[in-house]
Every structure is written in C-alpha cells, then in structure tokens.
C-alpha atoms as a PDB file:
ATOM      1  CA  UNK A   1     -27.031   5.959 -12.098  1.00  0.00           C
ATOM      2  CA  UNK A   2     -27.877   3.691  -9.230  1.00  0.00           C
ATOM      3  CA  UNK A   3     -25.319   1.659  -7.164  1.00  0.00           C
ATOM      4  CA  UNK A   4     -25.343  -0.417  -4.259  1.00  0.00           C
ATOM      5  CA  UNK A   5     -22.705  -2.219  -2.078  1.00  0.00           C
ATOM      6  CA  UNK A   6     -22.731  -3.902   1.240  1.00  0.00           C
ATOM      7  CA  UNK A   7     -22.006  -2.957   4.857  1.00  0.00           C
ATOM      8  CA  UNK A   8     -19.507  -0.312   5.065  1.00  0.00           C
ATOM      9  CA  UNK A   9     -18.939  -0.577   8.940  1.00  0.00           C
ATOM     10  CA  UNK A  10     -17.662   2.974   8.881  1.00  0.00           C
ATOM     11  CA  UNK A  11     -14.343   2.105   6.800  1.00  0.00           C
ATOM     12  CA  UNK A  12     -13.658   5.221   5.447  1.00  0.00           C
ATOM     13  CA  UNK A  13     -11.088   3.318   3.300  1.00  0.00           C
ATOM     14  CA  UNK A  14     -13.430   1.883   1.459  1.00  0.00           C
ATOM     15  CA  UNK A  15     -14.483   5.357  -0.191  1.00  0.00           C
ATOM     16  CA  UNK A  16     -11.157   5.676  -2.192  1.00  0.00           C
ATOM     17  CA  UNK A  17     -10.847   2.256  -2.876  1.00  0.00           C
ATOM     18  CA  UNK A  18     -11.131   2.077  -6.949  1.00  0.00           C
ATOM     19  CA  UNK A  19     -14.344  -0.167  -7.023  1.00  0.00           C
ATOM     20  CA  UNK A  20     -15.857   3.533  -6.510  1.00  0.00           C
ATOM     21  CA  UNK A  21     -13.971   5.684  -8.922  1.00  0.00           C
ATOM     22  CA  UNK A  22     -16.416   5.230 -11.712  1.00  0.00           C
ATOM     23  CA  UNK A  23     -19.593   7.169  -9.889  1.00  0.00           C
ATOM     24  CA  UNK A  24     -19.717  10.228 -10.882  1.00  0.00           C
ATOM     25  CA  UNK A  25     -21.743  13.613 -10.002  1.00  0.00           C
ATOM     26  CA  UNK A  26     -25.460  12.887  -9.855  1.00  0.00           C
ATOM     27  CA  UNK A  27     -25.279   8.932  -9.009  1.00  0.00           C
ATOM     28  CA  UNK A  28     -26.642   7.407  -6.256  1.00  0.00           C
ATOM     29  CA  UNK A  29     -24.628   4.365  -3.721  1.00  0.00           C
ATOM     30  CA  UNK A  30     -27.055   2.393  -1.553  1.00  0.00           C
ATOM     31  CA  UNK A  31     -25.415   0.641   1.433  1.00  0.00           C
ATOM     32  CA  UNK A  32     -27.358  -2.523   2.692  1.00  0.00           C
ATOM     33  CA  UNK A  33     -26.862  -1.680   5.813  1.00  0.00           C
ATOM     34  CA  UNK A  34     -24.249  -1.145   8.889  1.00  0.00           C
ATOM     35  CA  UNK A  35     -23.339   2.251   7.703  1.00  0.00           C
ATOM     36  CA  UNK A  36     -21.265   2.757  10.837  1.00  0.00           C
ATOM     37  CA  UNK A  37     -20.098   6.646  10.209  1.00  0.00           C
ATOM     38  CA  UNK A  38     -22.306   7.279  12.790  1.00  0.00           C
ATOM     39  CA  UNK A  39     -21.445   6.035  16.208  1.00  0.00           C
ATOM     40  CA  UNK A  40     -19.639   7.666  18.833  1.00  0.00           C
ATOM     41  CA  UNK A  41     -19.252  11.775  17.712  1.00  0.00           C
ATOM     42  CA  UNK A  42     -15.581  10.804  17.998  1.00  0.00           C
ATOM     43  CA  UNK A  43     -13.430  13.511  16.031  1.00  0.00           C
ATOM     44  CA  UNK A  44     -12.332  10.770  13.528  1.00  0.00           C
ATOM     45  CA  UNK A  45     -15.876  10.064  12.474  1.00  0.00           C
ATOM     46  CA  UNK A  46     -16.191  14.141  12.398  1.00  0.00           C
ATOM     47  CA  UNK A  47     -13.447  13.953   9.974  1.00  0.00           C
ATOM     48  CA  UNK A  48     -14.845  11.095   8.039  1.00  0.00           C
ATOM     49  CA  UNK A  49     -18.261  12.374   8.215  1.00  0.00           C
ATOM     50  CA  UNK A  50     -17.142  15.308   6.387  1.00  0.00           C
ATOM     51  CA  UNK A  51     -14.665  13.749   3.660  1.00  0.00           C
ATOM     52  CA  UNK A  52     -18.094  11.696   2.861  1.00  0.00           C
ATOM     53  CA  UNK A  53     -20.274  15.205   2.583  1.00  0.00           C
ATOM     54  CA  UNK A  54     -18.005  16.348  -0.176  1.00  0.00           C
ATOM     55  CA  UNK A  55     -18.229  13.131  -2.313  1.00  0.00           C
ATOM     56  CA  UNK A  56     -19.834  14.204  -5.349  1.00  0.00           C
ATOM     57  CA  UNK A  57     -22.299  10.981  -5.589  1.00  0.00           C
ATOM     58  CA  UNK A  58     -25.266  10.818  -3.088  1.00  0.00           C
ATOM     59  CA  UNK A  59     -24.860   8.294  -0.005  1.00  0.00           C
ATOM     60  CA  UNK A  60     -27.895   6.603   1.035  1.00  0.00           C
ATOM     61  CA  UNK A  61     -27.679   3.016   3.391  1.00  0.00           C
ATOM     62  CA  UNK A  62     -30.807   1.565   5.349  1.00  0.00           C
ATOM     63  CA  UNK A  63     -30.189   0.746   8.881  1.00  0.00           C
ATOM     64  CA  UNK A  64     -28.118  -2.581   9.522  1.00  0.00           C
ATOM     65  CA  UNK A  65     -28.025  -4.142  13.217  1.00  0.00           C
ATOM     66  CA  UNK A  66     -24.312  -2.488  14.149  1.00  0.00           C
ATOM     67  CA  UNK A  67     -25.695   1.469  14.343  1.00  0.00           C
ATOM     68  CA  UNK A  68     -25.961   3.671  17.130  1.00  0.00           C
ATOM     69  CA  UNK A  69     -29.873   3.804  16.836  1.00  0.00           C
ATOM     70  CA  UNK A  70     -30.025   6.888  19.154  1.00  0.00           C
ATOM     71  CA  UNK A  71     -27.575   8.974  17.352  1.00  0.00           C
ATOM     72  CA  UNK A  72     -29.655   8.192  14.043  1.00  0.00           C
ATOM     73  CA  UNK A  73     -32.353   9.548  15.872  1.00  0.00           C
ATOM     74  CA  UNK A  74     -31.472  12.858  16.490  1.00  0.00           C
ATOM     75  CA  UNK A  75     -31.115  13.493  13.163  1.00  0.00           C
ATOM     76  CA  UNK A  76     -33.436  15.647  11.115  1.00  0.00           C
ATOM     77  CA  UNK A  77     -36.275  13.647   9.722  1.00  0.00           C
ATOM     78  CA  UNK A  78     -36.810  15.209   5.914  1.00  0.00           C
ATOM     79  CA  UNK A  79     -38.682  14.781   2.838  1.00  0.00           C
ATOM     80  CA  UNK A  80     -36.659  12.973   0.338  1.00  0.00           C
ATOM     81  CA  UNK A  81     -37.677  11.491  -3.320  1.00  0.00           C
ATOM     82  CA  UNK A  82     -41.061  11.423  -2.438  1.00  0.00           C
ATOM     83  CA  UNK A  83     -40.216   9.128   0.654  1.00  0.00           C
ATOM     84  CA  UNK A  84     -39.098  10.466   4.410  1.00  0.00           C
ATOM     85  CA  UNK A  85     -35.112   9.904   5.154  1.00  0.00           C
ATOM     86  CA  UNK A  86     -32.755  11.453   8.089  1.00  0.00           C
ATOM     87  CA  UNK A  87     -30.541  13.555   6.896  1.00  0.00           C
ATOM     88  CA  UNK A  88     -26.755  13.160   7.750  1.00  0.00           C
ATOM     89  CA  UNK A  89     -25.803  15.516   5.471  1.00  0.00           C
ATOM     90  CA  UNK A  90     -26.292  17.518   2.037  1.00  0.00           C
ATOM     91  CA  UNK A  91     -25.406  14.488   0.100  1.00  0.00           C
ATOM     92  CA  UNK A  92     -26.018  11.390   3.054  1.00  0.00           C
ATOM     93  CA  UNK A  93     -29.246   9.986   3.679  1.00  0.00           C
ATOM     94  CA  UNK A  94     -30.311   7.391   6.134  1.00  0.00           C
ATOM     95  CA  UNK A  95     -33.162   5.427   4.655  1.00  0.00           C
ATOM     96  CA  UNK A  96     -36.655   5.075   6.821  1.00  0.00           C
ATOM     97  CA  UNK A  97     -37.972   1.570   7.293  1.00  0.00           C
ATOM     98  CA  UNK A  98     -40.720   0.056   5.258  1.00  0.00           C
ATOM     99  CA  UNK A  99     -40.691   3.509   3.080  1.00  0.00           C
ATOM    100  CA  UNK A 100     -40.834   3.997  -0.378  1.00  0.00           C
ATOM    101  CA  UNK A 101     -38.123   6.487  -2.974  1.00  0.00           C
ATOM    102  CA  UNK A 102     -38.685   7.210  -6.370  1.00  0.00           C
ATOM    103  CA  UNK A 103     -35.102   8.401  -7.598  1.00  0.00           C
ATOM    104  CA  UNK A 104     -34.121   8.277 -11.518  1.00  0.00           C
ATOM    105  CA  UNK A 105     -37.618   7.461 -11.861  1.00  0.00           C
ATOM    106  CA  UNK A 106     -36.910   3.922 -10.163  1.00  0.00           C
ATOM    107  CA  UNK A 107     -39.488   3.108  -7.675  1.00  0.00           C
ATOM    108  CA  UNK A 108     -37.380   1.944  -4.185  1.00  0.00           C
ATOM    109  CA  UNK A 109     -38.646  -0.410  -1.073  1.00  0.00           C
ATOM    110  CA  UNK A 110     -36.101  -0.018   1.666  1.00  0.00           C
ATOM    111  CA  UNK A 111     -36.423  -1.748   4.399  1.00  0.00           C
ATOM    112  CA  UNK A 112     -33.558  -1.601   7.062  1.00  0.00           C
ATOM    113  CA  UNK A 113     -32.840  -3.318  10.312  1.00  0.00           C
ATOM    114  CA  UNK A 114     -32.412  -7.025  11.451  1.00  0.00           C
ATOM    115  CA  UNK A 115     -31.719  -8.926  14.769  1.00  0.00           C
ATOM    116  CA  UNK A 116     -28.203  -9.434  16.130  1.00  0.00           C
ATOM    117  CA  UNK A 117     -26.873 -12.866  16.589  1.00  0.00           C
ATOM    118  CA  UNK A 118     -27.103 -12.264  20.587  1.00  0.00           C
ATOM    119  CA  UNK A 119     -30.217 -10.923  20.811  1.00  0.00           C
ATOM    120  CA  UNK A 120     -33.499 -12.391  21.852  1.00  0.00           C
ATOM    121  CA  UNK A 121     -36.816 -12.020  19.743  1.00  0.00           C
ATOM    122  CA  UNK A 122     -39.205 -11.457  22.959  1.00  0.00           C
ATOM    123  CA  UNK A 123     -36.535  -8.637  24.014  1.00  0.00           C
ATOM    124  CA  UNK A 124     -36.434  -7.056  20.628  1.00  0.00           C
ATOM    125  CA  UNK A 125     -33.577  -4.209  20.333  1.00  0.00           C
ATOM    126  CA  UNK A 126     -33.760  -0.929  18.363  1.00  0.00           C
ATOM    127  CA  UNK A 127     -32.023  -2.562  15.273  1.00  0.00           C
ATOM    128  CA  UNK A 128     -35.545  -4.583  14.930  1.00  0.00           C
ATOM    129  CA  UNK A 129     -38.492  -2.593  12.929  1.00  0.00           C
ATOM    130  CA  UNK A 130     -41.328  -2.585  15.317  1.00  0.00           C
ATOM    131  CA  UNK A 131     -44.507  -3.705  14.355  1.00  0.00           C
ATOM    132  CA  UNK A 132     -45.827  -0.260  13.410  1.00  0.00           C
ATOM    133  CA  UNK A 133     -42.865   0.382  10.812  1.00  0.00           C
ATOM    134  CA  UNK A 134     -44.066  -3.277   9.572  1.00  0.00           C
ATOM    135  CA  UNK A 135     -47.432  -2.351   9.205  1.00  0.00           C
ATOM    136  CA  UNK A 136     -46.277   1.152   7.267  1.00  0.00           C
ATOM    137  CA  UNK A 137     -44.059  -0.987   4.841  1.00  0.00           C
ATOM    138  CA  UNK A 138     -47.223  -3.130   3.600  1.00  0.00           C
ATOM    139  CA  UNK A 139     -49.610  -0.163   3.496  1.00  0.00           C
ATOM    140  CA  UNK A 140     -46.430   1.554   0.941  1.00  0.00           C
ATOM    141  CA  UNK A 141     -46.752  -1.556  -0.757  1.00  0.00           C
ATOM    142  CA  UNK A 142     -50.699  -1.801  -1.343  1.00  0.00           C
ATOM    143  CA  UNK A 143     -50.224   1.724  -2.489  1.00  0.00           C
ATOM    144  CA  UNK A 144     -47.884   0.430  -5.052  1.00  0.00           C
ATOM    145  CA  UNK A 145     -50.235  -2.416  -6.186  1.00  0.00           C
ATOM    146  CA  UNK A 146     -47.126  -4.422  -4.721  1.00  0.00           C
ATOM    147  CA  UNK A 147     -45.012  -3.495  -7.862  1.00  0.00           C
ATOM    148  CA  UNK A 148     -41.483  -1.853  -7.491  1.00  0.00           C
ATOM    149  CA  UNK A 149     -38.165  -1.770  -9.583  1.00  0.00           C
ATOM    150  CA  UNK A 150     -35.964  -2.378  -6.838  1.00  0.00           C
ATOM    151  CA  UNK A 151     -35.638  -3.652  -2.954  1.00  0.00           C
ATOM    152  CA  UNK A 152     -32.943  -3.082  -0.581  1.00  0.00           C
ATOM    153  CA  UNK A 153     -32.895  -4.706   2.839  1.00  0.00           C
ATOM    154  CA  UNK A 154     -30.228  -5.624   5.563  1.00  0.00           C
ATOM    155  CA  UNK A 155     -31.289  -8.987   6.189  1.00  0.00           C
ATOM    156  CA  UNK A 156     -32.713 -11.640   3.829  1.00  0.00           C
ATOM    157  CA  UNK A 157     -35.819 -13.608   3.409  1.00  0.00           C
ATOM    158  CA  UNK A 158     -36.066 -16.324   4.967  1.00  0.00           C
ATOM    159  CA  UNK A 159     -36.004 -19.141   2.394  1.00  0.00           C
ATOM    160  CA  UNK A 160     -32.714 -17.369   0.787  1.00  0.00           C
ATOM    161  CA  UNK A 161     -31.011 -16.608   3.976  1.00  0.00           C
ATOM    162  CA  UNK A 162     -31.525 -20.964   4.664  1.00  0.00           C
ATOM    163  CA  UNK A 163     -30.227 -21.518   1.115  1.00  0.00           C
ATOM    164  CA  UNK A 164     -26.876 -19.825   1.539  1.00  0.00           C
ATOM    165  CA  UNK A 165     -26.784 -20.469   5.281  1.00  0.00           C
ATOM    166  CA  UNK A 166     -28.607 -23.893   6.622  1.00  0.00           C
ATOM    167  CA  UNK A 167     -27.672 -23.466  10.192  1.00  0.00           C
ATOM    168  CA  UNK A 168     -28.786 -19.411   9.626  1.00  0.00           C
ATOM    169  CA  UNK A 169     -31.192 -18.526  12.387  1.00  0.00           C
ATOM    170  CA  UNK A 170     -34.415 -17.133  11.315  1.00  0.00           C
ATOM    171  CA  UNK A 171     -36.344 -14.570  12.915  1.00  0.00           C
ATOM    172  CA  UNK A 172     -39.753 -12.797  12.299  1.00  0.00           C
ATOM    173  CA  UNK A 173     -38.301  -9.585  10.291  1.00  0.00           C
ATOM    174  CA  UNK A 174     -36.687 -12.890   7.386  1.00  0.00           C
ATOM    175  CA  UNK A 175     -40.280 -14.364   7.849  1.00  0.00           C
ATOM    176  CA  UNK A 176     -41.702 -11.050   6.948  1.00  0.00           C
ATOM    177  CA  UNK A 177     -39.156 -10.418   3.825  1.00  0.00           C
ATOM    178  CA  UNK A 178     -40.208 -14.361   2.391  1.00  0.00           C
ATOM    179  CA  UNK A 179     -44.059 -12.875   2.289  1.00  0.00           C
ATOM    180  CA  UNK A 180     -42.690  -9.797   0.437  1.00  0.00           C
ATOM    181  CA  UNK A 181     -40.626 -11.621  -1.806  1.00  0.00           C
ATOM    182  CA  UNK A 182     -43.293 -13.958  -2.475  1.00  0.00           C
ATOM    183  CA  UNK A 183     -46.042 -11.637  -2.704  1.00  0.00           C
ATOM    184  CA  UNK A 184     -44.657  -8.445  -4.430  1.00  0.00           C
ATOM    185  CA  UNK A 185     -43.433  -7.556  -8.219  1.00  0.00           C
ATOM    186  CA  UNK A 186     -39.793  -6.709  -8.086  1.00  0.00           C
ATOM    187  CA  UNK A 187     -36.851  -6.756 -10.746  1.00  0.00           C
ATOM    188  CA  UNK A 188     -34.035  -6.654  -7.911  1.00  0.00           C
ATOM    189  CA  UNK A 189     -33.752  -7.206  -4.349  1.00  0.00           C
ATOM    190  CA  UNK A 190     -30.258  -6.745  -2.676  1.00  0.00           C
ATOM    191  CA  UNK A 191     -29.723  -7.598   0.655  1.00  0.00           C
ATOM    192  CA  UNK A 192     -25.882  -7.387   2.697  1.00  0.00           C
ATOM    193  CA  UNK A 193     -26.443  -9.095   6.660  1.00  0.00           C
ATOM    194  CA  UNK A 194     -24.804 -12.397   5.390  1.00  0.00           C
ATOM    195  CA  UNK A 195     -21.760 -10.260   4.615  1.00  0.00           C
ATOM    196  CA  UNK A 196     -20.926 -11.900   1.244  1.00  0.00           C
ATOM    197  CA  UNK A 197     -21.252 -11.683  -2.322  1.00  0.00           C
ATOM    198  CA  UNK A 198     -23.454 -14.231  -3.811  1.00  0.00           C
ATOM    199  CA  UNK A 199     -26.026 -13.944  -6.420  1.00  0.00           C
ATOM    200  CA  UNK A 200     -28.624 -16.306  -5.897  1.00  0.00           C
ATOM    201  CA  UNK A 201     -30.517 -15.569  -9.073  1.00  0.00           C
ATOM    202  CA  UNK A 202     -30.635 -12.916 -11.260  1.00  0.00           C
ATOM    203  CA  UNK A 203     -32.961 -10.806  -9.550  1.00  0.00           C
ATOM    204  CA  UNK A 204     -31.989 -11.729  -5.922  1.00  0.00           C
ATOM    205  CA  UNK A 205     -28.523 -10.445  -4.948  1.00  0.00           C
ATOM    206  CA  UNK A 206     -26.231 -11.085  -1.471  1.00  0.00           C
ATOM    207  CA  UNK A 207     -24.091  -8.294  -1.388  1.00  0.00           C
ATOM    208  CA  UNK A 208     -21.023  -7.116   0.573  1.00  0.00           C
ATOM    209  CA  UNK A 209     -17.521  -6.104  -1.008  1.00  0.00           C
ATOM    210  CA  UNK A 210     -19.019  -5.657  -4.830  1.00  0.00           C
ATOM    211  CA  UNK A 211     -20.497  -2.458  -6.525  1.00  0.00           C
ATOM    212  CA  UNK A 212     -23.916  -3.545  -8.710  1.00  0.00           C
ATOM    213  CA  UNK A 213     -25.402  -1.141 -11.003  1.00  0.00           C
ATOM    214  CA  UNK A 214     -28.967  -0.969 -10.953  1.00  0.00           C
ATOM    215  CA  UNK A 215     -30.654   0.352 -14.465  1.00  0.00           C
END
C-alpha cells in the first residue's frame, strides 16, 4: 500500500508516533518534502538514519526547500521502479525531480523542490529545479500521454497555493505546477510546503501532520 505525509523535518519522533503503526512490510510512505535526516553527518542523524533503515516499510520523500542539497548529492544515483532515485539506504529513497515511478503498478510524477521565503527568483538556490530538470519533467509527461495515477510535489500550483493562502507569494516552479495541473490526467496530487492539512478537493490534497492512503 501507498502512503504519504508531509514534511518530516528530520523528527525522528514522528516515526513511532501511532499515525504510522498500521504500515506494514512491503508499503510505501511518501514525504512531500523537507525530509531533513540528512543534514549535517551529526552522530544523532547517524543514529536516526539507521533506526529509519530498519523500518520495515519503504521511505521515499522528494526534495523540500530545508535539505542540505550537497549532501543529497553525494549520494548514489540508482535505478528505482523504473524511475532514477538517490539512494539513502536499502529501504530510503530520495525522489529525482520531474521523474516518473511505477510502484504497485501506480504510475508516480514527483516533482520536488520550491523557493524559500528569503530567497530571490533571479538568484535561484539549489532547492529550485533548474530549467533542465523542468524540461525532463514535461518530456516524462509527453511520454505518459500526460496521464498518471498520482502526483507528489513540495510546493503547490499556483491557483491552489492563492486559494488557501491570498497573500502566498508565487514563483515560477507554482506557475509551472498550475500548467501541469491544468494540462495533465491525474487522480491525486499531494503537495506539503504550506505545512497544513487541507483538502481542497477530492483529488487535490495539502498535506502535513496526516497519513493518506493512496489506492
């Protein structure tokens, strides 16, 4: 089975914490986002790092804008569910941008990154996709005929991330996400930036502290 939850921010806490106790060997928990296991090598996140390796559920989160973007890096890039991931470990996965998964037969767009509230769009920081990883998410879609069971993304288009938030700023990766909500076949999209849990339709889903099931 497929879950997803929101930013984890490397709470470790959050792993025994009985919103969790139901997966099982051979599921699957997305995080939207912010991981945050991997930061600073410190020998707490060593220890964390490896209570999360023996979970018996798969871990897989797409990049959030709170990572350290150069320790992700140096991570082995793999082959994984007929995608590309970097592997943490046996059982952790961190999701490429703009690339495609097919896992329990469930065809996945993942699409991680966003821009941080100090930041400035013509000095665009690592948690941004760059314009080729852009360009590799629409050619995964064309391949798809633009049809896929289910999206995951940090941020949020940008006509949702206006309806929960009308002061929100918008930048060009939400302007990017409207033309692939608007312009793509999908039966869920869940997203966790906004760091709440609000459904804002039954397909489109603001996550943070909840657990959805996706079948």
């Amino acid at each position: 089975m497929i879950y997803i939850t929101g930013d984890t921010h490397g709470d470790i806490e959050i792993f025994s914490e009985r919103r969790l106790d139901h997966l099982k060997k051979g599921d699957t928990l997305i995080i939207t986002g912010d991981f945050g296991f991997i930061w600073d090598d410190s020998k707490d996140e060593v220890k964390n790092l490896k209570k999360l390796s023996k979970k018996k559920f798969d871990i897989l989160f797409v990049e959030g804008t709170h990572e350290n973007f150069e320790r992700l890096k140096k991570y082995d890039e793999v082959n994984y569910h007929e995608g590309t991931a970097r592997k943490i470990a046996d059982n952790i996965y961190c999701l490429n941008r703009g690339e495609l998964y097919s896992i329990e037969g469930k065809t996945i767009f993942a699409l991680g990154g966003g821009l941080l509230p100090e930041a400035d769009e013509t000095n665009r920081t690592p948690s941004m996709p760059t314009d080729e990883e852009l360009e590799y998410a629409v050619v995964n879609l064309e391949e798809q005929r633009r049809r896929v069971d289910l999206i995951v993304t940090h941020e949020a288009p940008a006509s949702v991330k206006r309806m929960i938030d009308r002061s929100a700023e918008i930048n060009d990766l939400n302007i990017f996400l409207d033309t692939v909500m608007h312009n793509t076949r999908w039966k869920k999209w869940y997203f966790g930036s906004l760091h709440r849990d609000s459904a804002i339709s039954d397909k489109l889903i603001c996550v943070f502290e909840e657990v959805h099931r996706f079948e």
